[in-house]
C-alpha atoms as a PDB file:
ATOM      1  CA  UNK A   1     101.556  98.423 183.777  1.00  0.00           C
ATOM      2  CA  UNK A   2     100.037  95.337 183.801  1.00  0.00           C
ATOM      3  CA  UNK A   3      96.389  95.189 182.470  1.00  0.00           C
ATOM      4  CA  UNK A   4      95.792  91.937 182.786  1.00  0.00           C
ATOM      5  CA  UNK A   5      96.268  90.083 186.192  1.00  0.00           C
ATOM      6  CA  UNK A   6      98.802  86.988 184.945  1.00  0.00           C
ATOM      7  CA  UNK A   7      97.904  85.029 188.215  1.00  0.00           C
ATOM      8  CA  UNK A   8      94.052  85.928 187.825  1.00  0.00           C
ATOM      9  CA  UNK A   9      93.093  86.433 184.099  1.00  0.00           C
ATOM     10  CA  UNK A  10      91.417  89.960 185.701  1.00  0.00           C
ATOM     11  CA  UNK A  11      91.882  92.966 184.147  1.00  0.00           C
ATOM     12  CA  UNK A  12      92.075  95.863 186.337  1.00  0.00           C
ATOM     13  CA  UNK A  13      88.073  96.862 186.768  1.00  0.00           C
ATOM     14  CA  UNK A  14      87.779  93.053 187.663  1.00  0.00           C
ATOM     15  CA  UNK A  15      86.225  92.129 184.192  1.00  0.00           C
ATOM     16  CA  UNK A  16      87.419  88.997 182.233  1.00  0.00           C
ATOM     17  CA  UNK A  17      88.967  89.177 178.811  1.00  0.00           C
ATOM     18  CA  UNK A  18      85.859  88.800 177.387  1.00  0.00           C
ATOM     19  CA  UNK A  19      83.618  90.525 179.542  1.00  0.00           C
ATOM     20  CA  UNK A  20      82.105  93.793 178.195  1.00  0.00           C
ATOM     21  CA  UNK A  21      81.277  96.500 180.807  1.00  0.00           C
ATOM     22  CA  UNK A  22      77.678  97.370 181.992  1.00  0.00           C
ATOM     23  CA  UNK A  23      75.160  98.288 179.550  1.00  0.00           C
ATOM     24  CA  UNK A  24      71.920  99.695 180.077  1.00  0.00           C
ATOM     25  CA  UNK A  25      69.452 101.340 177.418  1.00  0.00           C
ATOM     26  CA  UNK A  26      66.232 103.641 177.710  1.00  0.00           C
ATOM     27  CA  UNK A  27      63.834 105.004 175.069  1.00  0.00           C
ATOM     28  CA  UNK A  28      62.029 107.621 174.981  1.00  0.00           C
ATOM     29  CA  UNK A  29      64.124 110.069 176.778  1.00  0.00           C
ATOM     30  CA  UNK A  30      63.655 113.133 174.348  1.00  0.00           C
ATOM     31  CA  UNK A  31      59.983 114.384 174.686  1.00  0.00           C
ATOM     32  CA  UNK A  32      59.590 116.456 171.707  1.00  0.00           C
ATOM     33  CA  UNK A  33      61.258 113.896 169.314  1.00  0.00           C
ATOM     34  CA  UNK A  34      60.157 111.290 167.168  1.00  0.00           C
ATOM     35  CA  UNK A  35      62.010 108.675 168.966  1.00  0.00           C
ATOM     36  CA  UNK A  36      65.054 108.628 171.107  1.00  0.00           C
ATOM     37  CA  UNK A  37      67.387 106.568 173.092  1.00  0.00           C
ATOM     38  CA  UNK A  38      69.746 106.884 176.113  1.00  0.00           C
ATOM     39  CA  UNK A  39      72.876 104.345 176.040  1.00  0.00           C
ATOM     40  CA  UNK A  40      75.526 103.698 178.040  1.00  0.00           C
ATOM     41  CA  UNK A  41      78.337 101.589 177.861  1.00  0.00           C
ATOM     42  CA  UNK A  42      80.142 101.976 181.405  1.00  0.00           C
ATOM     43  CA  UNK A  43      80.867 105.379 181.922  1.00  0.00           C
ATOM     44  CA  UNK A  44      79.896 106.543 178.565  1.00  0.00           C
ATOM     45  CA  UNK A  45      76.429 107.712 178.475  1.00  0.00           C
ATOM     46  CA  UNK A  46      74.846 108.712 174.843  1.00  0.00           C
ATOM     47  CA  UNK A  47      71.184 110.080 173.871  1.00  0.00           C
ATOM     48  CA  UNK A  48      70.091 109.638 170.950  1.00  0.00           C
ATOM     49  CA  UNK A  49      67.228 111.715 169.105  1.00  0.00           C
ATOM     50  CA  UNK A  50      65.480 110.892 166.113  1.00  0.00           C
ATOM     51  CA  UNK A  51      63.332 114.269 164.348  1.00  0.00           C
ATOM     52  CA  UNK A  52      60.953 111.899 161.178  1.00  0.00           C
ATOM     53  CA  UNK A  53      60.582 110.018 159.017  1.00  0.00           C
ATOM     54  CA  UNK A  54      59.693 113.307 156.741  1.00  0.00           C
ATOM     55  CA  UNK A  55      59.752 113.691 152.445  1.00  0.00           C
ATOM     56  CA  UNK A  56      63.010 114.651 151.074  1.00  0.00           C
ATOM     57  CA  UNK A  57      63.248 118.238 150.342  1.00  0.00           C
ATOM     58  CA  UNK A  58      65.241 117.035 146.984  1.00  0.00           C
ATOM     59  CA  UNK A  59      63.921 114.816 144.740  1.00  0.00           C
ATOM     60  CA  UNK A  60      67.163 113.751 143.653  1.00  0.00           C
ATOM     61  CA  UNK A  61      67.855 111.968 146.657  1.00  0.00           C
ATOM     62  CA  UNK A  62      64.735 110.281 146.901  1.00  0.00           C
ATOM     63  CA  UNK A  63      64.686 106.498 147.378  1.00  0.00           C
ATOM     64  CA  UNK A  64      62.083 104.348 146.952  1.00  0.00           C
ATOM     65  CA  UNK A  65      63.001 101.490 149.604  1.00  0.00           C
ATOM     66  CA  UNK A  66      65.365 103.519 151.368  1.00  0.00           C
ATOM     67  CA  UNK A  67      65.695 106.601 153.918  1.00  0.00           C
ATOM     68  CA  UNK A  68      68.247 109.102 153.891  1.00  0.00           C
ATOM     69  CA  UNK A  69      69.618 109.386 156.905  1.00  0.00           C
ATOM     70  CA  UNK A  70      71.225 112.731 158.316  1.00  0.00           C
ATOM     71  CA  UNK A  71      73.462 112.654 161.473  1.00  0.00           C
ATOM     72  CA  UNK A  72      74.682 115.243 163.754  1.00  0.00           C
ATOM     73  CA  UNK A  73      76.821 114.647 166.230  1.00  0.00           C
ATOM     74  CA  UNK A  74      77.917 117.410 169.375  1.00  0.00           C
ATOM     75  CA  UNK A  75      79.358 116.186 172.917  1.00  0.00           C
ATOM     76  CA  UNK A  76      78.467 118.140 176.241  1.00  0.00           C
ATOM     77  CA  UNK A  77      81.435 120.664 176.824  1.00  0.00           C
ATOM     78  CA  UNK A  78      81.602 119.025 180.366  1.00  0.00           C
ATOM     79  CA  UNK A  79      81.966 115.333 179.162  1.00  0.00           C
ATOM     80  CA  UNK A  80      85.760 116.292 177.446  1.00  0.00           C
ATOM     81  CA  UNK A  81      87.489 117.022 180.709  1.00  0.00           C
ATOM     82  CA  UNK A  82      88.993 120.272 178.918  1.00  0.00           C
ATOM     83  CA  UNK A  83      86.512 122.506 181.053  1.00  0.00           C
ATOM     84  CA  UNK A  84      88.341 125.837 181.781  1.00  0.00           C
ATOM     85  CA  UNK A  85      87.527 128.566 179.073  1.00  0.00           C
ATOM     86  CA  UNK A  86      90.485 129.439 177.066  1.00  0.00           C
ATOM     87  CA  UNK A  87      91.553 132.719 174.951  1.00  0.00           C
ATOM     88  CA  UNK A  88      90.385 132.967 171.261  1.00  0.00           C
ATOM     89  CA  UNK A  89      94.242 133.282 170.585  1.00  0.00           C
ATOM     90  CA  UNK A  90      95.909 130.594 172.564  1.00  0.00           C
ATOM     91  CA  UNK A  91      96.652 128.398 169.826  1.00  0.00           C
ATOM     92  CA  UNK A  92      97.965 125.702 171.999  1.00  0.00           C
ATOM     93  CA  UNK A  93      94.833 125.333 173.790  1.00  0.00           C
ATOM     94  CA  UNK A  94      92.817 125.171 170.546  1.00  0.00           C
ATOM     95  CA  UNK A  95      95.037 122.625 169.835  1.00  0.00           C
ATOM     96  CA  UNK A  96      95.092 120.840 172.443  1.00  0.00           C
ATOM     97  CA  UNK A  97      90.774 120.995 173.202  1.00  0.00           C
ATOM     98  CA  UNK A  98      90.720 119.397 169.585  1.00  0.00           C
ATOM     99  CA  UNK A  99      93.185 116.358 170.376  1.00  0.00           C
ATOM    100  CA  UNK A 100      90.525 115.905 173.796  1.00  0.00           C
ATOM    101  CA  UNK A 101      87.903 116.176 171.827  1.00  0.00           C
ATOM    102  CA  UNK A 102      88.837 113.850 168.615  1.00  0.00           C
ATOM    103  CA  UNK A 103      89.557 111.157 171.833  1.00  0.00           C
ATOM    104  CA  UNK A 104      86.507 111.325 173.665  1.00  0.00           C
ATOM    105  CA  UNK A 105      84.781 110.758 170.230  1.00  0.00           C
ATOM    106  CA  UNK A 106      86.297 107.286 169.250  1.00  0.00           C
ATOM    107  CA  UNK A 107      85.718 106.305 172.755  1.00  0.00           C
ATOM    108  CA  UNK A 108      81.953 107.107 172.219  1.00  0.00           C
ATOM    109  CA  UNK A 109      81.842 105.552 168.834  1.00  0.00           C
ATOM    110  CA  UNK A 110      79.934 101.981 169.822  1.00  0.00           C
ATOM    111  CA  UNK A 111      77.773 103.714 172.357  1.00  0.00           C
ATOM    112  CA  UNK A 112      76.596 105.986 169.530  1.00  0.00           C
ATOM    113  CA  UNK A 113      75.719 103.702 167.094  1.00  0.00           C
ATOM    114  CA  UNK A 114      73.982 101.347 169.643  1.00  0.00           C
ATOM    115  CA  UNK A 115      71.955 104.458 170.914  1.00  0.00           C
ATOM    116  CA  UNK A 116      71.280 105.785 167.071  1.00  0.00           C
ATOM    117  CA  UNK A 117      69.559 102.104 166.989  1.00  0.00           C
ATOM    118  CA  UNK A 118      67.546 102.304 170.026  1.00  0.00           C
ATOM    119  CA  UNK A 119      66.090 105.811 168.758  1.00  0.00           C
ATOM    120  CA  UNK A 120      65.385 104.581 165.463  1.00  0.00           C
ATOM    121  CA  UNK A 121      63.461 101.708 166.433  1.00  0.00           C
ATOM    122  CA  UNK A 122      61.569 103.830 168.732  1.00  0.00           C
ATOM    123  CA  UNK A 123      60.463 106.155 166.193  1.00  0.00           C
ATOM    124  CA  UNK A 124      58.982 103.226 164.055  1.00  0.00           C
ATOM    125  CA  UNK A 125      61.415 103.461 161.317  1.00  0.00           C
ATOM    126  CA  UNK A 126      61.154 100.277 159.651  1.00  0.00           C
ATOM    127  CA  UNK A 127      65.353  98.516 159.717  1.00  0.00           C
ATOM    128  CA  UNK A 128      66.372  95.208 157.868  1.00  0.00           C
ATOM    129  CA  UNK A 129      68.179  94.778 161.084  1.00  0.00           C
ATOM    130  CA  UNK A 130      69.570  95.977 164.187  1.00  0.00           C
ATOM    131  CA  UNK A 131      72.936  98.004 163.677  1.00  0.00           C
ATOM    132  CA  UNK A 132      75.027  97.371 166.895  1.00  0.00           C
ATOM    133  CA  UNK A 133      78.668  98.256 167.835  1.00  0.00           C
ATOM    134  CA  UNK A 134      81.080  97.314 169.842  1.00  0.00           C
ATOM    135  CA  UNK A 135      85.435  97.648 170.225  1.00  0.00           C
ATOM    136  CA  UNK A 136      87.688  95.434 171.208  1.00  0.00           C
ATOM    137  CA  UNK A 137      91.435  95.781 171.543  1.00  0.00           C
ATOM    138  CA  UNK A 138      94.434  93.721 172.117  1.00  0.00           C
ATOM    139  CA  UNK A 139      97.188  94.330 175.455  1.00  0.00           C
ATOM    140  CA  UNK A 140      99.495  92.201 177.404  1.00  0.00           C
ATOM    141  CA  UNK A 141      99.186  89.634 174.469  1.00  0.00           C
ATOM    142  CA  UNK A 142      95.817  89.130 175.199  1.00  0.00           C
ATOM    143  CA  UNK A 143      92.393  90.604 173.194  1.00  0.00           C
ATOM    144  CA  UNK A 144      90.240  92.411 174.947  1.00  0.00           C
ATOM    145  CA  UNK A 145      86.766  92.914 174.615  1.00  0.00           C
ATOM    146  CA  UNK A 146      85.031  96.413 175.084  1.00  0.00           C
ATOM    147  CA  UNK A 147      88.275  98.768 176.271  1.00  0.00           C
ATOM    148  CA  UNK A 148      87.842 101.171 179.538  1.00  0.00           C
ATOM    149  CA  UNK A 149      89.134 104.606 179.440  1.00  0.00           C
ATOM    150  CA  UNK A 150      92.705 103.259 180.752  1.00  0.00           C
ATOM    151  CA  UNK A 151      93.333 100.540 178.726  1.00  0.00           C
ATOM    152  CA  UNK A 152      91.976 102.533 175.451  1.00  0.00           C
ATOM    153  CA  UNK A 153      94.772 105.114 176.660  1.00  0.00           C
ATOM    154  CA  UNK A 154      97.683 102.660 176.540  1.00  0.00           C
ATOM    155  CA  UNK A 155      97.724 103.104 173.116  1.00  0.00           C
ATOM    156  CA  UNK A 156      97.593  99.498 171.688  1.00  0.00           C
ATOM    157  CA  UNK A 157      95.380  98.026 168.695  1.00  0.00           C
ATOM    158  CA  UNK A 158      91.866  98.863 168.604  1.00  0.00           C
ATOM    159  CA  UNK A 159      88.789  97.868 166.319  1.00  0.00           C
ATOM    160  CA  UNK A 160      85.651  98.888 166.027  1.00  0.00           C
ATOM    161  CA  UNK A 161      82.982  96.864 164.375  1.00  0.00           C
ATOM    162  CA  UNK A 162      79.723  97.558 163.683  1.00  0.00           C
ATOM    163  CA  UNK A 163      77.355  94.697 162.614  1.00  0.00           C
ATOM    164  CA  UNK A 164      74.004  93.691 161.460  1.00  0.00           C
ATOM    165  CA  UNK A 165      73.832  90.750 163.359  1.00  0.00           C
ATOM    166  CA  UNK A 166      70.916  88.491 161.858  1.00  0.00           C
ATOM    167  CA  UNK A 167      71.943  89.427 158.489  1.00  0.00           C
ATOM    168  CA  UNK A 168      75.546  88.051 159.334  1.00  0.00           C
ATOM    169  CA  UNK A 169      77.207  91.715 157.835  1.00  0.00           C
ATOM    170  CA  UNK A 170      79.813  93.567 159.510  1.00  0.00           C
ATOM    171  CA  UNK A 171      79.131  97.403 158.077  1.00  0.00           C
ATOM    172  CA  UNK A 172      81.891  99.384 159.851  1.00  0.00           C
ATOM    173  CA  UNK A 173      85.247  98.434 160.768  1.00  0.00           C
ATOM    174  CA  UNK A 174      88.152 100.939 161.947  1.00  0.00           C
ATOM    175  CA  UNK A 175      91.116  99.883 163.259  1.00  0.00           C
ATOM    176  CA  UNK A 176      93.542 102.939 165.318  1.00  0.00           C
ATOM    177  CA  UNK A 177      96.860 100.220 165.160  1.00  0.00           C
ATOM    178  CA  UNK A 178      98.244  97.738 162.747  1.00  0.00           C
ATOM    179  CA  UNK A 179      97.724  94.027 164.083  1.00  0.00           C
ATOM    180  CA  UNK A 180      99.296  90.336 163.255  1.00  0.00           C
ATOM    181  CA  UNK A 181      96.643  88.896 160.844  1.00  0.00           C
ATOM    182  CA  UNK A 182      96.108  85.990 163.629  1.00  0.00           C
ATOM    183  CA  UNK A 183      95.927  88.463 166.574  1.00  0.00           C
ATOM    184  CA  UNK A 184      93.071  90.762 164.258  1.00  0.00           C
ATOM    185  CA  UNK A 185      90.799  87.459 163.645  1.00  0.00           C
ATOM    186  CA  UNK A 186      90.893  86.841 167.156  1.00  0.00           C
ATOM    187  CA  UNK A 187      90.167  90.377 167.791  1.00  0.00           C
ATOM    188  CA  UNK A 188      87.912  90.803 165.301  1.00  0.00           C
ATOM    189  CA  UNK A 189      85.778  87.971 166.617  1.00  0.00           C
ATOM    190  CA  UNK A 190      85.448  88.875 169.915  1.00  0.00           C
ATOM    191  CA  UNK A 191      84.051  92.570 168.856  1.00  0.00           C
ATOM    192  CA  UNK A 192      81.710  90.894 166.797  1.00  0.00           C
ATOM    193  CA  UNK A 193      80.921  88.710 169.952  1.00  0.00           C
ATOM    194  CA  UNK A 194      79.923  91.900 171.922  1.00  0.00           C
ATOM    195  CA  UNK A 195      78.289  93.475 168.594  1.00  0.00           C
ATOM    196  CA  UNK A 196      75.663  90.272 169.177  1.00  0.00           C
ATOM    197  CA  UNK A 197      75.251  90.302 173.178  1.00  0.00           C
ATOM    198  CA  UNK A 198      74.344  94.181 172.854  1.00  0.00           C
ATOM    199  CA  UNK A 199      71.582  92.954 170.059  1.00  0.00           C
ATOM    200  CA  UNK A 200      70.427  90.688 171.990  1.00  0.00           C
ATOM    201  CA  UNK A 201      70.062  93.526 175.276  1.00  0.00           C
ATOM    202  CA  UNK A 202      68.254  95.938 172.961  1.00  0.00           C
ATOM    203  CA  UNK A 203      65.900  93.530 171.784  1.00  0.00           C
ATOM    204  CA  UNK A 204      64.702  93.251 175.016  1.00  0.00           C
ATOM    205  CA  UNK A 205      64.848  96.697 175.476  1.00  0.00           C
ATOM    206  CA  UNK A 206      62.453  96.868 172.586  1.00  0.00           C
ATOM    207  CA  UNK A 207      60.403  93.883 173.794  1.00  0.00           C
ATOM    208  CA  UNK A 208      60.034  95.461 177.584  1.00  0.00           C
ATOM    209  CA  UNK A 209      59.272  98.489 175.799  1.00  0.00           C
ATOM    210  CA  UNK A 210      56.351  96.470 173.449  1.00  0.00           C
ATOM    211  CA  UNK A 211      54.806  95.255 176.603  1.00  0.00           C
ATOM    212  CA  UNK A 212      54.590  98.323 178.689  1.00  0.00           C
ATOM    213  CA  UNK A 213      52.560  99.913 175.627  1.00  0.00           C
ATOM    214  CA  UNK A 214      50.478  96.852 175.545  1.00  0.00           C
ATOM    215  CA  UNK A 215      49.682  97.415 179.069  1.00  0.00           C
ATOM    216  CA  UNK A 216      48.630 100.587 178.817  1.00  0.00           C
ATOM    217  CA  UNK A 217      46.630 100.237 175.729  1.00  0.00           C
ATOM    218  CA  UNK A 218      44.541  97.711 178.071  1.00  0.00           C
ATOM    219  CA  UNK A 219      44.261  99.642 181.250  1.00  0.00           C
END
């Protein structure tokens, strides 16, 4: 299959090389939290809930310029595809449901970082920076930026990077192939590409958000 048009550049949802797919972010979409975030990243929606800042229950982990952050993580049983119910003893099936489900979850990676960010910031926790995320892969001798469902099933190289953009710091990287050192910097530069367009879209998220409040304070 060819995922790139060779005549057109397009890949097959129409998006350039180095085009990410539609992003959109919302906070405040969990009442009775702290703060919270939806995300999506095409298809992939993510919310986001944040339940503090509260004291440590053990001093021993208590930091003085730091917050311990716990994180729990659960997908919607319809989200996996795998929706018929299946005997407690079909062993297949369990394994099966847990190759689905260990999929899903690196395709949701970037969208759940980007959407623990949103909810953080929401809830006033004070950040050095903005932690966003983004993949990008490499097919048909070409990187890609931001992989669909498709072309993250073709099985070629994919990397995740997470990044604190202002601060210049990549602070997760995960790679599911081995690459060329020359094909990974190219890569590895357009993920960090889309790691700094989605900082720049929750910023104004945050800034949209800002002036709303304003508003209402003065009305």
């Amino acid at each position: 299959m060819e995922y790139v048009n060779p005549l057109t550049g397009f890949r097959l949802d129409g998006r350039r090389p180095n085009e990410m797919r539609q992003i959109r972010g919302e906070i405040g979409v969990v009442a009775k939290a702290d703060g919270s975030a939806l995300f999506e990243m095409g298809n992939t929606k993510v919310i986001a809930a944040v339940y503090g800042p509260r004291e440590v229950q053990n001093k021993g982990q208590q930091m003085d310029s730091q917050a311990l952050v716990r994180c729990e993580y659960s997908m919607a049983n319809f989200s996996t595809g795998d929706r018929a119910r299946k005997s407690k003893g079909d062993r297949r099936s369990t394994e099966i449901s847990l190759v689905i489900r260990q999929t899903m979850e690196a395709r949701t990676r970037s969208a759940c970082i980007n959407a623990a960010t949103l909810a953080l910031a929401d809830a006033g926790i004070p950040m050095r920076d903005l932690v966003t995320s983004c993949s990008a892969g490499y097919l048909c001798s070409t990187p890609l930026l931001d992989l669909n469902y498709v072309e993250d099933s073709a099985g070629g190289p994919d990397v995740t990077v997470g990044t604190l953009v202002k601060m210049d710091k990549v602070t997760l990287l995960q790679m599911d192939a081995k690459l060329p050192i020359e094909m990974f910097t190219d890569v590895l530069q357009l993920a960090i590409e889309g790691c700094k367009a989605i900082a720049n879209y929750i910023r104004e998220v945050l800034l949209e958000n800002t002036k709303k409040l304003e508003c209402m304070r003065g009305s």
